[in-house]
N, C-alpha and C. Protein backbone atom coordinates (compact mmCIF):
# COMPACT_ATOMS: atom_id res chain seq x y z
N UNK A 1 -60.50 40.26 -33.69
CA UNK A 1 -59.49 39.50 -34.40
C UNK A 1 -59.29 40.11 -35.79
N UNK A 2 -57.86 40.70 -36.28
CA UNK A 2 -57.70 40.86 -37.60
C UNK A 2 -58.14 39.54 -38.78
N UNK A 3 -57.90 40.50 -39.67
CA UNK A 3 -58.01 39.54 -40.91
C UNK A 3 -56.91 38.70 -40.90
N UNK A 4 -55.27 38.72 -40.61
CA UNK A 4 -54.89 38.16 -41.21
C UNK A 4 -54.75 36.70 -39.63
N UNK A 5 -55.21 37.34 -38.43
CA UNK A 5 -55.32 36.52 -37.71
C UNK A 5 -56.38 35.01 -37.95
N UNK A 6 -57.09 35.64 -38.59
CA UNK A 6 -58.19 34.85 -39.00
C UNK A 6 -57.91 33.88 -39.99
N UNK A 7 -57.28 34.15 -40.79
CA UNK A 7 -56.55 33.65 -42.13
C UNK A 7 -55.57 32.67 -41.17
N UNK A 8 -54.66 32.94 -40.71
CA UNK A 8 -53.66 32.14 -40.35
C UNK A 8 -55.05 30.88 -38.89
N UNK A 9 -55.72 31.50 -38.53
CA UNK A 9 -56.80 30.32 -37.72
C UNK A 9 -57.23 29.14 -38.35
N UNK A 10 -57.41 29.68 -39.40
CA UNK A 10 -57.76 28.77 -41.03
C UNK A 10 -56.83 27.94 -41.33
N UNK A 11 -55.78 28.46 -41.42
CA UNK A 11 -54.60 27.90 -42.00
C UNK A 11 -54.32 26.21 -41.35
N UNK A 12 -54.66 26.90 -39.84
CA UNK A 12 -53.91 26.06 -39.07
C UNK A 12 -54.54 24.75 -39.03
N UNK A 13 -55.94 25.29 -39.22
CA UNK A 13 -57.20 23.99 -39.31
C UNK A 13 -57.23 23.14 -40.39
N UNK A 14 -56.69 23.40 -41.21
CA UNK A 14 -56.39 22.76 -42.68
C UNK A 14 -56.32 21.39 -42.46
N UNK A 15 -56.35 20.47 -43.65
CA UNK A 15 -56.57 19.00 -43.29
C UNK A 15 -54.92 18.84 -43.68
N UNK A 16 -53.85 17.68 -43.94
CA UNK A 16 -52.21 17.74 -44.20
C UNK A 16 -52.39 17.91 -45.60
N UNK A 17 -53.30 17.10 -46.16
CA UNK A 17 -53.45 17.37 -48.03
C UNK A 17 -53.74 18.82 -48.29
N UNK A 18 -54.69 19.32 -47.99
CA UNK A 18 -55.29 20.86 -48.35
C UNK A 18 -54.56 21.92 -47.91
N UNK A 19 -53.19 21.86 -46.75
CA UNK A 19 -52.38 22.36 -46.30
C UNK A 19 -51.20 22.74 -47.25
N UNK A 20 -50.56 20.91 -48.40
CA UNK A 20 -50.03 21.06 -48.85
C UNK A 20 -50.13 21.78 -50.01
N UNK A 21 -51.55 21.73 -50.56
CA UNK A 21 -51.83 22.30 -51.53
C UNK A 21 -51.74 24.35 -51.54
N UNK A 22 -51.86 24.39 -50.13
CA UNK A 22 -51.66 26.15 -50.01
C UNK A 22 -50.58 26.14 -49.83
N UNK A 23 -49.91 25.30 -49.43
CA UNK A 23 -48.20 26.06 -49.78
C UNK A 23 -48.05 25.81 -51.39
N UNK A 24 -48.47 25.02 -51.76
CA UNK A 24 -47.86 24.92 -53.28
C UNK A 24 -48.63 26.18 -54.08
N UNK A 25 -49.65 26.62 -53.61
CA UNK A 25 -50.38 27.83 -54.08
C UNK A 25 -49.64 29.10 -53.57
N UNK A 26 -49.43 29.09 -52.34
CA UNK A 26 -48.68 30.51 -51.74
C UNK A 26 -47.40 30.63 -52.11
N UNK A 27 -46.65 29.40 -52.43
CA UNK A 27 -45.07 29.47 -52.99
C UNK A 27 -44.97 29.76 -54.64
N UNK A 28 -45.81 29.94 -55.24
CA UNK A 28 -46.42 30.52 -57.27
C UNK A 28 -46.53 31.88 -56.26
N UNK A 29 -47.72 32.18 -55.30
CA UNK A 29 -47.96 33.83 -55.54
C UNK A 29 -46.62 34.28 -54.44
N UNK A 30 -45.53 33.68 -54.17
CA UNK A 30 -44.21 34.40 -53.47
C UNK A 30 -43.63 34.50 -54.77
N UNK A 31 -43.78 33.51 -55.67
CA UNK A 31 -42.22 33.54 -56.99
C UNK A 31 -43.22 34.58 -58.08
N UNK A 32 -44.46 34.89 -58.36
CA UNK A 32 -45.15 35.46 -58.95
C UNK A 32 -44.74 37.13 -58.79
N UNK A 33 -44.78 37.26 -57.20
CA UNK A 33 -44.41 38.87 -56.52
C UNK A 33 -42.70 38.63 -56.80
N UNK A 34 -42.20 37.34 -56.49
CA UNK A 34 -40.82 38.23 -56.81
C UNK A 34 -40.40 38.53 -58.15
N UNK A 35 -41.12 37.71 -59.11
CA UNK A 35 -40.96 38.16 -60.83
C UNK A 35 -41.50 39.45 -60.86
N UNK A 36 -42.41 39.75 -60.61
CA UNK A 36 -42.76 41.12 -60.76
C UNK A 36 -41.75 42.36 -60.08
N UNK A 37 -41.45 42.21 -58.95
CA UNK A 37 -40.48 43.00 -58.46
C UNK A 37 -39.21 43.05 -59.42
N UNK A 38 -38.79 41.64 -59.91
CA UNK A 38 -37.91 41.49 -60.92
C UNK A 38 -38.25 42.90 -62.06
N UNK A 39 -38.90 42.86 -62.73
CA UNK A 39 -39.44 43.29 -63.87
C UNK A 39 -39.38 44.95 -63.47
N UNK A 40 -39.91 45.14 -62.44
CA UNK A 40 -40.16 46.48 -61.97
C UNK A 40 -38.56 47.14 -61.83
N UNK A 41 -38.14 46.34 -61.46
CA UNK A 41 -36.52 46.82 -61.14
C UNK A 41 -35.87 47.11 -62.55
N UNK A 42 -36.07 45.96 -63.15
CA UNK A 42 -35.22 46.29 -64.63
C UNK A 42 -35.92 47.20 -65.36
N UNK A 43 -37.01 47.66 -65.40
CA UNK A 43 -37.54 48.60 -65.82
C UNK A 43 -37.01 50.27 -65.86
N UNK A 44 -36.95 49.88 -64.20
CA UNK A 44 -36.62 51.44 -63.31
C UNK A 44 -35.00 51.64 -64.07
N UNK A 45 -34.07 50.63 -64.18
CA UNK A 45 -33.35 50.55 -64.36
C UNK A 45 -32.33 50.92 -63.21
N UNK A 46 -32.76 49.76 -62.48
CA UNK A 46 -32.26 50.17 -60.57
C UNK A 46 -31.01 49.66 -60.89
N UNK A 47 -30.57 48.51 -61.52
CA UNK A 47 -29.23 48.31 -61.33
C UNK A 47 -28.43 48.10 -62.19
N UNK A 48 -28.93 49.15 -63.24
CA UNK A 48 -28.10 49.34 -64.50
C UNK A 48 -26.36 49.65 -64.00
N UNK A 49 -26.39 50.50 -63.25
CA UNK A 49 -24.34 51.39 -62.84
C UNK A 49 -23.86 49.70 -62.38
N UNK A 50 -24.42 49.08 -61.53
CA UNK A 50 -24.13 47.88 -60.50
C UNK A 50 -23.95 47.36 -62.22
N UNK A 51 -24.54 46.84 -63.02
CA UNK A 51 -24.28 45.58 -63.81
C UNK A 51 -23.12 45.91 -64.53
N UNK A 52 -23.33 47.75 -65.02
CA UNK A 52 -22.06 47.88 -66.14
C UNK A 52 -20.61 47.67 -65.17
N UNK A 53 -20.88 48.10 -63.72
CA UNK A 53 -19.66 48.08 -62.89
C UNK A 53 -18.98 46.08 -62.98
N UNK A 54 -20.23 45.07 -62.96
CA UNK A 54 -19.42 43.99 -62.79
C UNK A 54 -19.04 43.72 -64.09
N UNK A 55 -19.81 44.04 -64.95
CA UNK A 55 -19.62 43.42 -66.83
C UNK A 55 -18.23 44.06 -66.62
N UNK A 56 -17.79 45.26 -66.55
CA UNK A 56 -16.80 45.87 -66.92
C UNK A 56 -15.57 44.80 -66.05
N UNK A 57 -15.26 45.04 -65.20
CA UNK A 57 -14.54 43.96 -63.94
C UNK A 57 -14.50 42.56 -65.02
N UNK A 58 -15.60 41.80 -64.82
CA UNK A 58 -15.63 40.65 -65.51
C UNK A 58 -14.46 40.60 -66.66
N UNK A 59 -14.45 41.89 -67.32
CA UNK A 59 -13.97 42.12 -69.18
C UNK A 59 -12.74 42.14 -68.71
N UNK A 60 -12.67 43.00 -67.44
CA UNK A 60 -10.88 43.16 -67.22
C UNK A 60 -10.23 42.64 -66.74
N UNK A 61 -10.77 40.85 -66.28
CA UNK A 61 -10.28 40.06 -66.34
C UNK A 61 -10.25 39.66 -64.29
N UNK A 62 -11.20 40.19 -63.63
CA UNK A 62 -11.09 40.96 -62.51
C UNK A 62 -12.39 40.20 -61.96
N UNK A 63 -12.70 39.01 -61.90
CA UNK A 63 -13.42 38.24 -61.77
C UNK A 63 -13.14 36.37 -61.20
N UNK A 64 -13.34 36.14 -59.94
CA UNK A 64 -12.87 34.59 -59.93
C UNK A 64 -14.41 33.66 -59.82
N UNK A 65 -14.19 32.64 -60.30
CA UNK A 65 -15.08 31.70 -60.02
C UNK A 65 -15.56 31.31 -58.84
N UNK A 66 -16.83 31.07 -58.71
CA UNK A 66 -17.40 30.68 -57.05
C UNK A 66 -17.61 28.88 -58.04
N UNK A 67 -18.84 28.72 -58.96
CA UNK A 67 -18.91 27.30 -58.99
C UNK A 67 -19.59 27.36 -60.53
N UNK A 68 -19.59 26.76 -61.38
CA UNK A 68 -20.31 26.85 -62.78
C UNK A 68 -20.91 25.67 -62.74
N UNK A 69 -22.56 25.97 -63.54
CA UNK A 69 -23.25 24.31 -63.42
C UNK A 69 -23.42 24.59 -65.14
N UNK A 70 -23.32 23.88 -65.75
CA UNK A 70 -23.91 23.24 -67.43
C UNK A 70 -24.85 23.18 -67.44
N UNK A 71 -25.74 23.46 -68.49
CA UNK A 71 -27.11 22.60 -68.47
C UNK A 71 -27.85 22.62 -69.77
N UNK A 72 -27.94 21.99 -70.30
CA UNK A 72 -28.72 22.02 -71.74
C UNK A 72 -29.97 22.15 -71.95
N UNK A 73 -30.60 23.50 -72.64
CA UNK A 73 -31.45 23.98 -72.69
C UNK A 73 -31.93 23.57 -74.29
N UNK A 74 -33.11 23.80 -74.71
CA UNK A 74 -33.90 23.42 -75.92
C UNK A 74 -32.61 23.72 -76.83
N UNK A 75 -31.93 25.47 -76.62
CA UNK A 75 -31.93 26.02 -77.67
C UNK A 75 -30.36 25.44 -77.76
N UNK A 76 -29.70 24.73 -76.86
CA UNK A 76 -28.17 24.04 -76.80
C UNK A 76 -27.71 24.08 -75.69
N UNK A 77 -26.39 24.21 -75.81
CA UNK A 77 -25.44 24.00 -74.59
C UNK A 77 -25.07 25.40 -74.05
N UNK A 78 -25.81 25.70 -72.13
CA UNK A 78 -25.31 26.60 -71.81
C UNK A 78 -24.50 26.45 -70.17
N UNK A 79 -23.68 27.60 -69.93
CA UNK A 79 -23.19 27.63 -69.02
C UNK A 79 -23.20 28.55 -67.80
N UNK A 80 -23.62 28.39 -67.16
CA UNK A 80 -24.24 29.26 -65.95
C UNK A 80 -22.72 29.33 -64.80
N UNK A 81 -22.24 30.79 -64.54
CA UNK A 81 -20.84 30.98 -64.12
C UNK A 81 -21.07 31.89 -63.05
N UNK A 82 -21.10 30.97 -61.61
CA UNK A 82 -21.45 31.98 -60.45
C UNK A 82 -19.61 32.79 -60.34
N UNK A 83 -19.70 34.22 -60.59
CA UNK A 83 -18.64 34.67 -60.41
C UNK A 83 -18.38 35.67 -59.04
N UNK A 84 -17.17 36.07 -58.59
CA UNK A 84 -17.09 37.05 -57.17
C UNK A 84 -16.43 37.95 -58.25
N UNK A 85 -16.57 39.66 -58.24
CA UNK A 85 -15.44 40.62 -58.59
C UNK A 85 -14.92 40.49 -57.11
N UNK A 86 -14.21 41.61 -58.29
CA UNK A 86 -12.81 42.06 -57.16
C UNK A 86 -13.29 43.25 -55.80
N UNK A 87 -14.92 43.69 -56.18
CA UNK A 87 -14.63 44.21 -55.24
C UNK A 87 -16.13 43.88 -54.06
N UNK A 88 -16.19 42.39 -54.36
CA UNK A 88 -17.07 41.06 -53.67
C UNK A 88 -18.22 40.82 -54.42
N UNK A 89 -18.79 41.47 -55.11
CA UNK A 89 -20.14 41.77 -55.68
C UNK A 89 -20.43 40.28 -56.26
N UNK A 90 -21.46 39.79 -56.48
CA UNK A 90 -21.52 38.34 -56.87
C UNK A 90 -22.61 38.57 -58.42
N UNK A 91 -21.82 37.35 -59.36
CA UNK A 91 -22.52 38.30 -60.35
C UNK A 91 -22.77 36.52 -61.08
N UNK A 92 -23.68 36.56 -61.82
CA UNK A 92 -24.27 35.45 -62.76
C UNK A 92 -24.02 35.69 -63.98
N UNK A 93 -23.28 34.98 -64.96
CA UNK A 93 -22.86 35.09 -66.65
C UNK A 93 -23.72 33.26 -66.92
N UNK A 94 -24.83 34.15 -68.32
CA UNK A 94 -25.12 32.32 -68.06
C UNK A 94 -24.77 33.04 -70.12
N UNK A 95 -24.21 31.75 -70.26
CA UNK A 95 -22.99 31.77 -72.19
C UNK A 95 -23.66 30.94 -72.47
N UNK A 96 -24.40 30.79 -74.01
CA UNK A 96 -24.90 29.98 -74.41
C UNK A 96 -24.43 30.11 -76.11
């Protein structure tokens, strides 16, 4: 039996409380790996051409609205603007 077979044998034996508690533990180390992947990317500067391509679009007016939510943060009033370009790309403007 592998390791991770073994792991998931475990899993399954779990009591419903101690169950819930490993998902609430395994769903931090999923958002933990995807911040890091985050970070690694902007680093590399993987999608620097992709951002100047929608900023630019956005500027030229070449941008429609999908849905905007508000939300007030410590530092004031901001606005989070799910947008489509023109040529589908889906892009996030959050204006504060």
């Amino acid at each position: 039996m592998t390791e991770l077979e073994q792991i998931e044998n475990r899993v399954l034996k779990l009591s419903p409380a101690d169950f819930e508690e490993f998902r609430k533990w395994f769903r931090e180390q999923e958002w933990d790996e995807w911040d890091r992947e985050i970070e690694r990317d902007s680093d590399s500067e993987k999608f620097k051409d992709l951002t100047e391509r929608v900023l630019a679009e956005h500027a030229a007016g070449r941008t429609s609205p999908i849905r905007t939510i508000s939300l007030i943060p410590i530092s004031g009033l901001a606005t989070t603007d799910f947008r489509r370009t023109s040529s589908g790309v889906r892009m996030l403007l959050t204006l504060c």
